[in-house]
N, C-alpha and C. Protein backbone atom coordinates (compact mmCIF):
# COMPACT_ATOMS: atom_id res chain seq x y z
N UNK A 1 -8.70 22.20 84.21
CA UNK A 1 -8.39 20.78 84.21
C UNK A 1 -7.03 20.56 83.54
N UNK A 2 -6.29 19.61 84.30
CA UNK A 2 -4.64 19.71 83.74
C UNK A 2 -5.56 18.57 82.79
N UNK A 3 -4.36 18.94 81.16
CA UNK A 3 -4.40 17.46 80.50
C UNK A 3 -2.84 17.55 79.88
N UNK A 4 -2.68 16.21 79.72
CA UNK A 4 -1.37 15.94 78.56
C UNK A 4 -1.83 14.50 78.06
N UNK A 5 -2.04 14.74 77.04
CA UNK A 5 -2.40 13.29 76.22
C UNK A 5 -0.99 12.80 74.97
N UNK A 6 -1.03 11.89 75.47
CA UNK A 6 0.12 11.25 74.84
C UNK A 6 -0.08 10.03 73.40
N UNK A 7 0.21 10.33 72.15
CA UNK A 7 -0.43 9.66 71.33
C UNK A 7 0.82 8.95 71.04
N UNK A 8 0.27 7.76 70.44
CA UNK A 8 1.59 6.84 70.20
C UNK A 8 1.04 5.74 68.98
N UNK A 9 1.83 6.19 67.74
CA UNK A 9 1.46 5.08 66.63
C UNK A 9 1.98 3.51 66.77
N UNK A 10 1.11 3.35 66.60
CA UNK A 10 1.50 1.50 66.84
C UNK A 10 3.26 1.35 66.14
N UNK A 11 3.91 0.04 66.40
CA UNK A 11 4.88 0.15 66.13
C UNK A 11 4.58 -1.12 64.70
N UNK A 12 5.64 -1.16 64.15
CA UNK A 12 6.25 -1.65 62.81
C UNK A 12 5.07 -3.20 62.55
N UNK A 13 3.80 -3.05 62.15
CA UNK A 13 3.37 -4.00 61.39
C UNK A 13 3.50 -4.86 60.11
N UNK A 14 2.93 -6.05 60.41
CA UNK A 14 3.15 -6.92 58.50
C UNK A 14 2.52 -6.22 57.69
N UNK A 15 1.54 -5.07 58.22
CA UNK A 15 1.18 -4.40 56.77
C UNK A 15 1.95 -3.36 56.43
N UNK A 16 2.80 -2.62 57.27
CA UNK A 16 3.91 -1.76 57.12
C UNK A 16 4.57 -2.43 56.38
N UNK A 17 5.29 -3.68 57.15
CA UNK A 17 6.34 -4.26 56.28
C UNK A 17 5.96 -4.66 54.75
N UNK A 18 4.98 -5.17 54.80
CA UNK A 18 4.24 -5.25 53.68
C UNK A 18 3.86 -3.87 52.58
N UNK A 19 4.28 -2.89 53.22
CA UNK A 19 4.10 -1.83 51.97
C UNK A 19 2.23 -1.64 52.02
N UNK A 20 1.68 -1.81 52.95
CA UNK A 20 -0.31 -1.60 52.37
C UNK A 20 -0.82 -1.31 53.41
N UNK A 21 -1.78 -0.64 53.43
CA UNK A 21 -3.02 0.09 54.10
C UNK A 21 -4.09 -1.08 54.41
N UNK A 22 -4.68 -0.79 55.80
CA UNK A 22 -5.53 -1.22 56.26
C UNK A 22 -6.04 -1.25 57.43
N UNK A 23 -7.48 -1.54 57.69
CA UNK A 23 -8.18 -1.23 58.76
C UNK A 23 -8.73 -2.59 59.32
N UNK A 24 -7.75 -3.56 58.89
CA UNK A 24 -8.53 -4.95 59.26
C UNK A 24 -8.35 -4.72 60.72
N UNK A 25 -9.31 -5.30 61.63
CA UNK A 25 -9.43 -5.69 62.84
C UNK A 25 -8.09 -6.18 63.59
N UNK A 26 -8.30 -7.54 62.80
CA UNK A 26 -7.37 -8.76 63.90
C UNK A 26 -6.40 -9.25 62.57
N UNK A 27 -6.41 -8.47 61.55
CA UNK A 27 -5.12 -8.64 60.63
C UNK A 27 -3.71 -8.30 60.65
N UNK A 28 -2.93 -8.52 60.80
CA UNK A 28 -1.34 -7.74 60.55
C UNK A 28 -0.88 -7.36 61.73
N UNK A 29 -0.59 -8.26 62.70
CA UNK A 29 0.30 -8.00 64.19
C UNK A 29 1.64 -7.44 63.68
N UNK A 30 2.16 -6.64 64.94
CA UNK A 30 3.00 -6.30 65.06
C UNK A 30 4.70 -7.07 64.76
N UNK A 31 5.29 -7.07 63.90
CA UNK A 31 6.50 -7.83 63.43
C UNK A 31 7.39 -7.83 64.92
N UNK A 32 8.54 -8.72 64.77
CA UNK A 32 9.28 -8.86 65.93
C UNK A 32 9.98 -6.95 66.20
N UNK A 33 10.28 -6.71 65.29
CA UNK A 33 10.86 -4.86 65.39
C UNK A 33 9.97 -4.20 65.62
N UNK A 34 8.36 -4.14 65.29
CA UNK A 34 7.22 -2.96 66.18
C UNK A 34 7.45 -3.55 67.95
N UNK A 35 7.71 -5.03 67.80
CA UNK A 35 7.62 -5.27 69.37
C UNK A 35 8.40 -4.44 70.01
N UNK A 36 10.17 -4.42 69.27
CA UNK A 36 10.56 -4.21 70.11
C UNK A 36 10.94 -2.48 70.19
N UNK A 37 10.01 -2.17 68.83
CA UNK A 37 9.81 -0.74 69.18
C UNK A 37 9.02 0.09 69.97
N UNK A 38 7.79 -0.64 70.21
CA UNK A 38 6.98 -0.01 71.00
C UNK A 38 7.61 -0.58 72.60
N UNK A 39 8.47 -1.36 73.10
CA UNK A 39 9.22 -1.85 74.27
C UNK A 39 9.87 -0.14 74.81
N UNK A 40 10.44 0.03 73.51
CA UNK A 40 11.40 0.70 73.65
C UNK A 40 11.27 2.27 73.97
N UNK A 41 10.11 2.34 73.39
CA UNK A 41 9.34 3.51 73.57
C UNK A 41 8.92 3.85 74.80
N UNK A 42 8.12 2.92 75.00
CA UNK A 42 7.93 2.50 77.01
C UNK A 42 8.70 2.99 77.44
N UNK A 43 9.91 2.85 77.40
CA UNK A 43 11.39 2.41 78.71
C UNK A 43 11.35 4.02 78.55
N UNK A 44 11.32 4.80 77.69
CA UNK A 44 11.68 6.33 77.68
C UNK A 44 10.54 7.10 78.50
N UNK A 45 9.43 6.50 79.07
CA UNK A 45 8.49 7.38 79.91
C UNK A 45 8.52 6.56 80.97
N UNK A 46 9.35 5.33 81.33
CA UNK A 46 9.50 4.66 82.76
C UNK A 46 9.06 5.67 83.54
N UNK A 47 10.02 6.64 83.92
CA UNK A 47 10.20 7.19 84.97
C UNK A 47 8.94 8.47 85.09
N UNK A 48 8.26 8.10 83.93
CA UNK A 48 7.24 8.79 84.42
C UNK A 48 5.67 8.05 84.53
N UNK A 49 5.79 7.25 85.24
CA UNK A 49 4.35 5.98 85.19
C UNK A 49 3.19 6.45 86.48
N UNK A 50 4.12 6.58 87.47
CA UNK A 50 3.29 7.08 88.44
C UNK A 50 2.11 7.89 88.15
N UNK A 51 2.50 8.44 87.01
CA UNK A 51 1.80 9.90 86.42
C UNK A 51 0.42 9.16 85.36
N UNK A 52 0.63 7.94 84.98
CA UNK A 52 -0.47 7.68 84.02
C UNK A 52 -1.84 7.39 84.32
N UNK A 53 -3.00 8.54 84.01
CA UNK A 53 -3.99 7.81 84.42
C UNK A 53 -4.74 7.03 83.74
N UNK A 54 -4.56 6.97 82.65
CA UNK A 54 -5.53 5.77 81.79
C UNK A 54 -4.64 5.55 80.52
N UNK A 55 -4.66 4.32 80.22
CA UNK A 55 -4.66 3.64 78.94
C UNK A 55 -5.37 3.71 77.99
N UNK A 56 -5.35 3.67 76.74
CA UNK A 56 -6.25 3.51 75.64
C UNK A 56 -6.01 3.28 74.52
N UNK A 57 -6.34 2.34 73.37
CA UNK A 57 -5.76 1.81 72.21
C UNK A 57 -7.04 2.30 71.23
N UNK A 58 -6.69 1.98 70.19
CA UNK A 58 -7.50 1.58 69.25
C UNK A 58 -8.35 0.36 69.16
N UNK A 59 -9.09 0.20 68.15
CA UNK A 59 -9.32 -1.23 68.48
C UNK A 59 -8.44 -2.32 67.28
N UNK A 60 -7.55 -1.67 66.80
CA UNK A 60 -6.99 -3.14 65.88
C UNK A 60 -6.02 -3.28 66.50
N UNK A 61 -5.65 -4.47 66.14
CA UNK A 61 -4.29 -5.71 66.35
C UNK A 61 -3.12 -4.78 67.18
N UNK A 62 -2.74 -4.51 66.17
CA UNK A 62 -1.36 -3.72 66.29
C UNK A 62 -1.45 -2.59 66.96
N UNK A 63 -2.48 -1.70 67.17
CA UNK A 63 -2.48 -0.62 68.48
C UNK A 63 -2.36 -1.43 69.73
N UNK A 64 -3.28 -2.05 69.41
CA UNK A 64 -3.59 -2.69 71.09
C UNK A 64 -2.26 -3.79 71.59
N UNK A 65 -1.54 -4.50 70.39
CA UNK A 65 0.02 -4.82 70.86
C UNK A 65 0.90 -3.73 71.35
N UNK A 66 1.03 -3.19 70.22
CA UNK A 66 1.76 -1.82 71.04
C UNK A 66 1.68 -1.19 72.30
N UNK A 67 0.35 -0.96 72.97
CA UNK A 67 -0.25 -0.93 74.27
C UNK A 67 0.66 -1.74 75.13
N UNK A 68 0.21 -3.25 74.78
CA UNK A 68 1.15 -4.14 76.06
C UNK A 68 2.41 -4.22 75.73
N UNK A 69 3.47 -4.00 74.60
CA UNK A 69 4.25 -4.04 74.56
C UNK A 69 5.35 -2.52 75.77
N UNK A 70 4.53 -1.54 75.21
CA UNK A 70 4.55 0.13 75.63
C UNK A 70 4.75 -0.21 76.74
N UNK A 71 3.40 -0.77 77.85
CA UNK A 71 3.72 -1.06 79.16
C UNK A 71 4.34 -1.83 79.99
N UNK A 72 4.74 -3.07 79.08
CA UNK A 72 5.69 -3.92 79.36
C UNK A 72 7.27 -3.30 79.65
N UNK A 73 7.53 -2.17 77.90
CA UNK A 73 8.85 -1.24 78.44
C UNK A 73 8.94 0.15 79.92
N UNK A 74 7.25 0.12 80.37
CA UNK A 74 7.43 1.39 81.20
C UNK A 74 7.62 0.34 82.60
N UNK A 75 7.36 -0.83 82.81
CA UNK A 75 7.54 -1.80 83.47
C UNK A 75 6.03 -1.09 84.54
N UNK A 76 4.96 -0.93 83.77
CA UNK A 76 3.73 -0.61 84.19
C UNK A 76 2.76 -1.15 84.31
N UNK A 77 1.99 -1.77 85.18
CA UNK A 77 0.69 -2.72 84.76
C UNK A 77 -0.26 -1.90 85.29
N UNK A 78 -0.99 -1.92 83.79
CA UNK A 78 -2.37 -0.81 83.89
C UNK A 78 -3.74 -1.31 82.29
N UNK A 79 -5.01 -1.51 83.02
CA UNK A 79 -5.66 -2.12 81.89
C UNK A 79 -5.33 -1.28 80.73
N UNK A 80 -6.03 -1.71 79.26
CA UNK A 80 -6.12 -0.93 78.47
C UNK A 80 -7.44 -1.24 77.88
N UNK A 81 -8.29 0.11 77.75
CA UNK A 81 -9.43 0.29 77.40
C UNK A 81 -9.65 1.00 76.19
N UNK A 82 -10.45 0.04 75.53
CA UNK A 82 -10.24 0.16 73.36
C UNK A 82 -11.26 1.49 73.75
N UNK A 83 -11.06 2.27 72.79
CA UNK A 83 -11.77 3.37 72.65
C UNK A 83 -11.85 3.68 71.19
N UNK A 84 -12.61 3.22 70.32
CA UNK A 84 -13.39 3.31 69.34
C UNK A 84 -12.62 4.45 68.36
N UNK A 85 -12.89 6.04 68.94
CA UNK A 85 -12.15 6.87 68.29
C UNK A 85 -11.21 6.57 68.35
N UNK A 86 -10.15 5.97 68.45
CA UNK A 86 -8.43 5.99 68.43
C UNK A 86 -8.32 5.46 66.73
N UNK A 87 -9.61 4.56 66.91
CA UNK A 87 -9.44 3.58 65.53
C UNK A 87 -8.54 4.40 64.14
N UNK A 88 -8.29 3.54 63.04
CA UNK A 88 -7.37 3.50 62.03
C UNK A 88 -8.88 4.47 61.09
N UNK A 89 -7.76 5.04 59.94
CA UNK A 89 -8.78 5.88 59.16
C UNK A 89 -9.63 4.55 58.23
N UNK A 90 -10.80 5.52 57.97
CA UNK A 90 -11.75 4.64 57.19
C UNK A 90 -11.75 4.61 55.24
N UNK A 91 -10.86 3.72 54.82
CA UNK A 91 -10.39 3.83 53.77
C UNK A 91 -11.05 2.64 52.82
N UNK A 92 -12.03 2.90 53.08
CA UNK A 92 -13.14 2.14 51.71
C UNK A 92 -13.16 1.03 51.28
N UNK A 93 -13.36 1.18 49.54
CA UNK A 93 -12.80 0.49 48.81
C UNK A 93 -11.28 0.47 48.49
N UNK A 94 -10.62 1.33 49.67
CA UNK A 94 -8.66 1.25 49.23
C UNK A 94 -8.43 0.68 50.55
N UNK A 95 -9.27 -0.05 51.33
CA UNK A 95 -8.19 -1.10 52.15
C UNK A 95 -7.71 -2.26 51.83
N UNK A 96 -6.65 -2.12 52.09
CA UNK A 96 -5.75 -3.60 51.93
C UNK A 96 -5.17 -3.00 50.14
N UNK A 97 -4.92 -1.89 50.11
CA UNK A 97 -4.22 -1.72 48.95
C UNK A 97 -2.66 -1.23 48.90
N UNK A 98 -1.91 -1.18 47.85
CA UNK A 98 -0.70 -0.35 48.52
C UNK A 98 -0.47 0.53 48.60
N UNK A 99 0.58 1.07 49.19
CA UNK A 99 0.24 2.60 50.17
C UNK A 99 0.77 3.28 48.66
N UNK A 100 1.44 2.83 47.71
CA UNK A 100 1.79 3.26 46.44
C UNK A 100 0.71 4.19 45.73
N UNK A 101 -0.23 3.01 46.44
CA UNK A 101 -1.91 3.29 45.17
C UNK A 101 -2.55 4.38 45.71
N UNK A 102 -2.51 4.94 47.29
CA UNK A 102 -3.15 5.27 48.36
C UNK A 102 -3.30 6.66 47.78
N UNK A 103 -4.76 7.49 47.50
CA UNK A 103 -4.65 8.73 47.05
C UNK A 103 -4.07 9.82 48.06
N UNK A 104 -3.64 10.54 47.35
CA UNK A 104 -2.75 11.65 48.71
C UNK A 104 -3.81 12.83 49.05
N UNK A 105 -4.51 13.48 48.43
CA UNK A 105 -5.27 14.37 48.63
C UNK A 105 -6.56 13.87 47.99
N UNK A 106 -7.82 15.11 48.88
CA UNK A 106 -8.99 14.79 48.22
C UNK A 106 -9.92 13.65 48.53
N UNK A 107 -9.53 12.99 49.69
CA UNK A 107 -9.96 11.48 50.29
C UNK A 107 -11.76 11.21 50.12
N UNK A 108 -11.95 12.56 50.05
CA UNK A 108 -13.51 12.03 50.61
C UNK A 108 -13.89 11.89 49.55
N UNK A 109 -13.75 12.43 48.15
CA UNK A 109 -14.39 12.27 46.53
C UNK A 109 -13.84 10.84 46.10
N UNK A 110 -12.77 9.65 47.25
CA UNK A 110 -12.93 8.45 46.72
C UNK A 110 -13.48 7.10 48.03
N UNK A 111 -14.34 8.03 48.81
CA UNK A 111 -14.86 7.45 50.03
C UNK A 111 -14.40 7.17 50.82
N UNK A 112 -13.07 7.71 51.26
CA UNK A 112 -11.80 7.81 52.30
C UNK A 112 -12.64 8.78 53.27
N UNK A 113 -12.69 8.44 54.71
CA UNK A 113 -12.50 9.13 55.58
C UNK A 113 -11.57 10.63 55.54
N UNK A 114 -12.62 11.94 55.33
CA UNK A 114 -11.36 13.22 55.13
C UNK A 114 -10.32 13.80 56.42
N UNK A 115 -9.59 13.54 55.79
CA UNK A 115 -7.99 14.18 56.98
C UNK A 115 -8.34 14.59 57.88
N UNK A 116 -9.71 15.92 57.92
CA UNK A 116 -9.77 16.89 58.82
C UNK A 116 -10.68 16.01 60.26
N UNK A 117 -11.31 15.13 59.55
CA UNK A 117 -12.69 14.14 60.08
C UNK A 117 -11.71 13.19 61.20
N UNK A 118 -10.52 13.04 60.66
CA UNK A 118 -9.69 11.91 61.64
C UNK A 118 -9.37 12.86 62.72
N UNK A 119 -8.82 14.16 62.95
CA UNK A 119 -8.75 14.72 63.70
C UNK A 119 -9.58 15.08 64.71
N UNK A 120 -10.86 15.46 64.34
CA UNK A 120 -11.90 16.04 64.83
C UNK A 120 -12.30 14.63 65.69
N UNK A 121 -12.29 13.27 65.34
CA UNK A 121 -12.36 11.93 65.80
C UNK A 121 -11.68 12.45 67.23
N UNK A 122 -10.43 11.95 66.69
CA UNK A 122 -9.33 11.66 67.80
C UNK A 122 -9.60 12.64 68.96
N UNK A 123 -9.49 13.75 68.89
CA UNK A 123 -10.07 15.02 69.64
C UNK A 123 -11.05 14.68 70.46
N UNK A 124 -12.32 14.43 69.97
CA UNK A 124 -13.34 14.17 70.79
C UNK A 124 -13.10 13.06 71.01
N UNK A 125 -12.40 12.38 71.24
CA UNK A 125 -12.30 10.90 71.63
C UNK A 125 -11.87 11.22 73.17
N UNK A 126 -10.35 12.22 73.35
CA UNK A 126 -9.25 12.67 74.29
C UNK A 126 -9.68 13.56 74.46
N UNK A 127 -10.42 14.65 74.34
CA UNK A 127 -10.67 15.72 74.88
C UNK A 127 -11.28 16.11 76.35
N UNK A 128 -12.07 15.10 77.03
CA UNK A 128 -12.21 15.25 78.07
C UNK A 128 -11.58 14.54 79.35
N UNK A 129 -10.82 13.94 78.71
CA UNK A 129 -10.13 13.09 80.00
C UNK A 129 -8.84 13.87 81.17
N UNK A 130 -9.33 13.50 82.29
CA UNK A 130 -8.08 14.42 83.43
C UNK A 130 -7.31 14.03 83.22
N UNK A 131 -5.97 14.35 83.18
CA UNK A 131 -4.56 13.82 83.72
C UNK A 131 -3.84 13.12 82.71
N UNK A 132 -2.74 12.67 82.81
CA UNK A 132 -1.62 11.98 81.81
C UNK A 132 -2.29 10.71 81.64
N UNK A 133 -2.31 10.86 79.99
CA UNK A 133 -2.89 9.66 79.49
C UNK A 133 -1.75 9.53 78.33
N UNK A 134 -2.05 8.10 77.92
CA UNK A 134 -1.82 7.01 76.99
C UNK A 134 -2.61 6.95 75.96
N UNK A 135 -2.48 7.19 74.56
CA UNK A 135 -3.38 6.89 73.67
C UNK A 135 -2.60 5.97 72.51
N UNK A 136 -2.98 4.63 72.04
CA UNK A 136 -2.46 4.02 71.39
C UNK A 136 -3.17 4.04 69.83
N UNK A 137 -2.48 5.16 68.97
CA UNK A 137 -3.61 5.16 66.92
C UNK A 137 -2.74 4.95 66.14
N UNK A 138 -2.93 5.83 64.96
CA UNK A 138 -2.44 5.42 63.65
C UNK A 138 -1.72 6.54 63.19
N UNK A 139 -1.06 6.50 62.28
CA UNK A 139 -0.45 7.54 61.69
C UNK A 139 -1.18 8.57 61.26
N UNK A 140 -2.27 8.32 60.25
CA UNK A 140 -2.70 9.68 59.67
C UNK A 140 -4.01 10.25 60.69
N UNK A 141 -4.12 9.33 61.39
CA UNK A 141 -5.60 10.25 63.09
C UNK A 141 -4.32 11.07 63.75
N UNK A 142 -3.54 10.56 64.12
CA UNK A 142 -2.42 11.69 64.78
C UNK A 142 -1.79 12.46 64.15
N UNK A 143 -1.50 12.78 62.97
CA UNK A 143 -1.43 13.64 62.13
C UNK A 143 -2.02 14.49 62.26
N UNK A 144 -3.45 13.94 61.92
CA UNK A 144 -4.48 14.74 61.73
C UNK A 144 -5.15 15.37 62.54
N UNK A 145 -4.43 14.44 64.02
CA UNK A 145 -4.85 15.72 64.94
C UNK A 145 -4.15 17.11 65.49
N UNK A 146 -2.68 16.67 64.78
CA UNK A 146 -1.99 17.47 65.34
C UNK A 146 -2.31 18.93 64.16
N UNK A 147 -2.45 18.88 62.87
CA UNK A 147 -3.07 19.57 62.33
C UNK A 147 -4.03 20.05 62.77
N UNK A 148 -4.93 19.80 63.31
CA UNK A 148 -6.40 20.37 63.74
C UNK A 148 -5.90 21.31 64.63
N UNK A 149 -4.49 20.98 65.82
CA UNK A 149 -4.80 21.86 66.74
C UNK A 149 -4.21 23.09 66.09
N UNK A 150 -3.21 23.00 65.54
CA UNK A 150 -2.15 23.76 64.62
C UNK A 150 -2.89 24.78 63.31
N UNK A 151 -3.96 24.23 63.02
CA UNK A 151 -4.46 24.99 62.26
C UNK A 151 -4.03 24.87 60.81
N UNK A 152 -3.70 23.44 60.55
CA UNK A 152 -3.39 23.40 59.20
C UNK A 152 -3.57 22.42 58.00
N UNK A 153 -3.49 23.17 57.13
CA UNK A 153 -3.99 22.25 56.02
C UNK A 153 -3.52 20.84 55.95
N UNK A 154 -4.24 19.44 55.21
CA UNK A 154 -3.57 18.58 54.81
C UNK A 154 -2.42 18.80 53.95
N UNK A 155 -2.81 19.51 52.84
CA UNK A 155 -1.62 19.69 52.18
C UNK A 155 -0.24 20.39 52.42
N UNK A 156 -0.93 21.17 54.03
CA UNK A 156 0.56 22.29 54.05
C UNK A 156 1.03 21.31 55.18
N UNK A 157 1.13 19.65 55.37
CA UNK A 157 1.64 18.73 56.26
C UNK A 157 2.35 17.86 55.51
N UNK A 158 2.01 18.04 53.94
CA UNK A 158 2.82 16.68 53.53
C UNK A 158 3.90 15.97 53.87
N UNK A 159 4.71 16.78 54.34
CA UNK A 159 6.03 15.60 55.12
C UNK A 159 6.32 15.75 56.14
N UNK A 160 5.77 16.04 57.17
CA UNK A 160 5.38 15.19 58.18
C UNK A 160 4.79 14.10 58.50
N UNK A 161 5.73 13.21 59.11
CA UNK A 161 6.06 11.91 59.43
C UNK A 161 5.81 11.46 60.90
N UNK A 162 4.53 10.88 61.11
CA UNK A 162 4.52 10.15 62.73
C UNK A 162 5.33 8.81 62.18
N UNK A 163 6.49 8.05 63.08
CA UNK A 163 6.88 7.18 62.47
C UNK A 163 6.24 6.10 63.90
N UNK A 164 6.51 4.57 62.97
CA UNK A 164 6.36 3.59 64.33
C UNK A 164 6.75 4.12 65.69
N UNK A 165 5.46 3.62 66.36
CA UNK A 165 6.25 3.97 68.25
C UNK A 165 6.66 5.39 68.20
N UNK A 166 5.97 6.31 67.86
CA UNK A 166 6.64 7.70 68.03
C UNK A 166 5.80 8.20 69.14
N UNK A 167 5.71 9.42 69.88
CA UNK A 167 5.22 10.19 70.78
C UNK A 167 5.03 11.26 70.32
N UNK A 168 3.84 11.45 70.50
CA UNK A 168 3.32 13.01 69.83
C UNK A 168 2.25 13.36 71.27
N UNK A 169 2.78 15.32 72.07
CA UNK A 169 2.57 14.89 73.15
C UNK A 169 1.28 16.17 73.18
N UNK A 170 0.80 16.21 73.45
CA UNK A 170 -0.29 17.27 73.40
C UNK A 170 -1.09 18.07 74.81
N UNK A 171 -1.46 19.55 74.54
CA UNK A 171 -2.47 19.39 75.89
C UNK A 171 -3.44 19.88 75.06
N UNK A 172 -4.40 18.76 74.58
CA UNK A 172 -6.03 19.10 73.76
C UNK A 172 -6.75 20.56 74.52
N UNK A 173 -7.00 20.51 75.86
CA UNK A 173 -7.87 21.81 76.28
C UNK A 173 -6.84 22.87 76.01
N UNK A 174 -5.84 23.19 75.66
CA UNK A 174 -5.20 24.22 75.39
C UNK A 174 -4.25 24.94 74.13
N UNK A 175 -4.80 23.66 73.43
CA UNK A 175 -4.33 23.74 72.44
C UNK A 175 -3.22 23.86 71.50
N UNK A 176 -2.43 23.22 72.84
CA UNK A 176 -1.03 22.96 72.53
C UNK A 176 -0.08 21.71 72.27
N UNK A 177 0.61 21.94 71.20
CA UNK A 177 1.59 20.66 71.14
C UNK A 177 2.93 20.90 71.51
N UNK A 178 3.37 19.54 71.83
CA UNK A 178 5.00 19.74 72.72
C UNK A 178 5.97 19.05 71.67
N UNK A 179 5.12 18.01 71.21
CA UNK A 179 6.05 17.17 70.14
C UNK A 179 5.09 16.74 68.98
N UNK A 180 5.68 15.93 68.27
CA UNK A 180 5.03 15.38 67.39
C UNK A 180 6.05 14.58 66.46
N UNK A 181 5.71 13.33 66.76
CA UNK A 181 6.41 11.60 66.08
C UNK A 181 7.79 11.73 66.61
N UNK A 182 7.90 11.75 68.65
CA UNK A 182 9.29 12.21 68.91
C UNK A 182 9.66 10.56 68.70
N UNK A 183 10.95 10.17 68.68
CA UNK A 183 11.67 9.21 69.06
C UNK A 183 12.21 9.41 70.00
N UNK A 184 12.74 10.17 70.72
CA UNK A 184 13.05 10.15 71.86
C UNK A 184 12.41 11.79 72.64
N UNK A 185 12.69 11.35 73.80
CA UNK A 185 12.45 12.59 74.75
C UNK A 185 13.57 13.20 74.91
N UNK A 186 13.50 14.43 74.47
CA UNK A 186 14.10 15.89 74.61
C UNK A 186 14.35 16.44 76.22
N UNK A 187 15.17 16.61 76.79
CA UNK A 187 15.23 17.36 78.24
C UNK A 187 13.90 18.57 77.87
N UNK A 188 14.04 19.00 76.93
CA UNK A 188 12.75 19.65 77.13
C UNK A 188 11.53 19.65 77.59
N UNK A 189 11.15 18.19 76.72
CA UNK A 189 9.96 17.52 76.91
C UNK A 189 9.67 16.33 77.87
N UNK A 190 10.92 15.72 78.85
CA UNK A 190 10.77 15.66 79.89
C UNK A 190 10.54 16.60 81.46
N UNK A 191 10.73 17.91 80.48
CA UNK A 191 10.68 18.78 81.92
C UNK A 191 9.18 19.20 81.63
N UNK A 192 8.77 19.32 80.78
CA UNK A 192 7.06 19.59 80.33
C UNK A 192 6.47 18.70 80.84
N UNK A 193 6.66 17.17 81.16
CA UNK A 193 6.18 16.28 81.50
C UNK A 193 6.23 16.13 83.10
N UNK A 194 7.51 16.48 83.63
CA UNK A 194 7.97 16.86 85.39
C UNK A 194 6.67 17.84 85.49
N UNK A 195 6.85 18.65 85.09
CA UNK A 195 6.21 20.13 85.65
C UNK A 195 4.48 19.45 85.42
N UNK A 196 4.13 18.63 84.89
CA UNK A 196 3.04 18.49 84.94
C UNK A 196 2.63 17.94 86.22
N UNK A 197 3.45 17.46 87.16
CA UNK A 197 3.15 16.77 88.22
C UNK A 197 3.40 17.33 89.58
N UNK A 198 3.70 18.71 89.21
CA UNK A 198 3.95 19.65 90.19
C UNK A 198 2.20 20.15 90.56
């Protein structure tokens, strides 16, 4: 089964801008700059739309803007279907705190969803789907998945950075990554993306 799953962190929220963590639902839309980052992001896989077979967000605010914004820049109209696993990590009693306060290691001894658990999520969320997909999450589930496939610790990731609207490009059944938090596409990683449609 061909796959390439395409993950994409929501772009620049009021809780970003705001400096804080959270998993609210329908809290903290996307600022006028996630709009026009996740636009922008779009416009760089235009030319490859033909190729998309499904959509999929998270279920908060700001994934699921990013979604229509994303397809608005690929100049694509295609539903988008919330898929539960994409969701934001599960951060306790530390949501809505600042990312200052946010413990860095050790998540699960303060009722944080553990690093490895967001991965293993996201994974089985994308793991069985055919063909070039769209996945709209969060920073530390795509992280954390890209660790899982990679084989590596939370701690041996610390600076690595998915930033707003980035592309992190994967093939889950094979266990390979192409990118991870690109800002732009690489001739490389447009020809990884051609050849998929061969």
């Amino acid at each position: 089964m061909q796959q390439i799953a395409i993950l994409v962190r929501h772009g620049e929220s009021e809780a970003n801008a705001k400096g804080i963590i959270s998993r609210d639902i329908n809290k903290f839309p996307l600022t006028p700059l996630g709009r026009e980052q996740a636009r922008n992001s779009g416009k760089q896989l235009a030319e490859f739309k033909s190729l998309i077979n499904g959509v999929y967000s998270s279920p908060l605010l700001r994934a699921q803007q990013t979604a229509q914004e994303f397809l608005t820049g690929m100049n694509l109209s295609k539903n988008i279907e919330i898929l539960d696993g994409l969701t934001e990590t599960y951060f306790g009693e530390h949501n809505n705190i600042p990312i200052s306060e946010f413990p860095v290691y050790h998540k699960k001894q303060f009722g944080i969803e553990p690093f490895e658990d967001n991965g293993k999520r996201i994974l089985n969320a994308i793991m069985n789907r055919e063909g070039m997909n769209l996945y709209f999450s969060h920073m530390l589930p795509i992280k954390a998945t890209v660790c899982n496939l990679l084989d590596i610790m939370e701690e041996d990731a610390r600076s690595i950075i998915i930033k707003n609207a980035s592309l992190t490009v994967l093939e889950p059944e094979n266990g390979k990554v192409h990118s991870i938090g690109a800002l732009e596409l690489s001739e490389r990683l447009k020809g990884i993306l051609h050849s998929f449609s061969r």
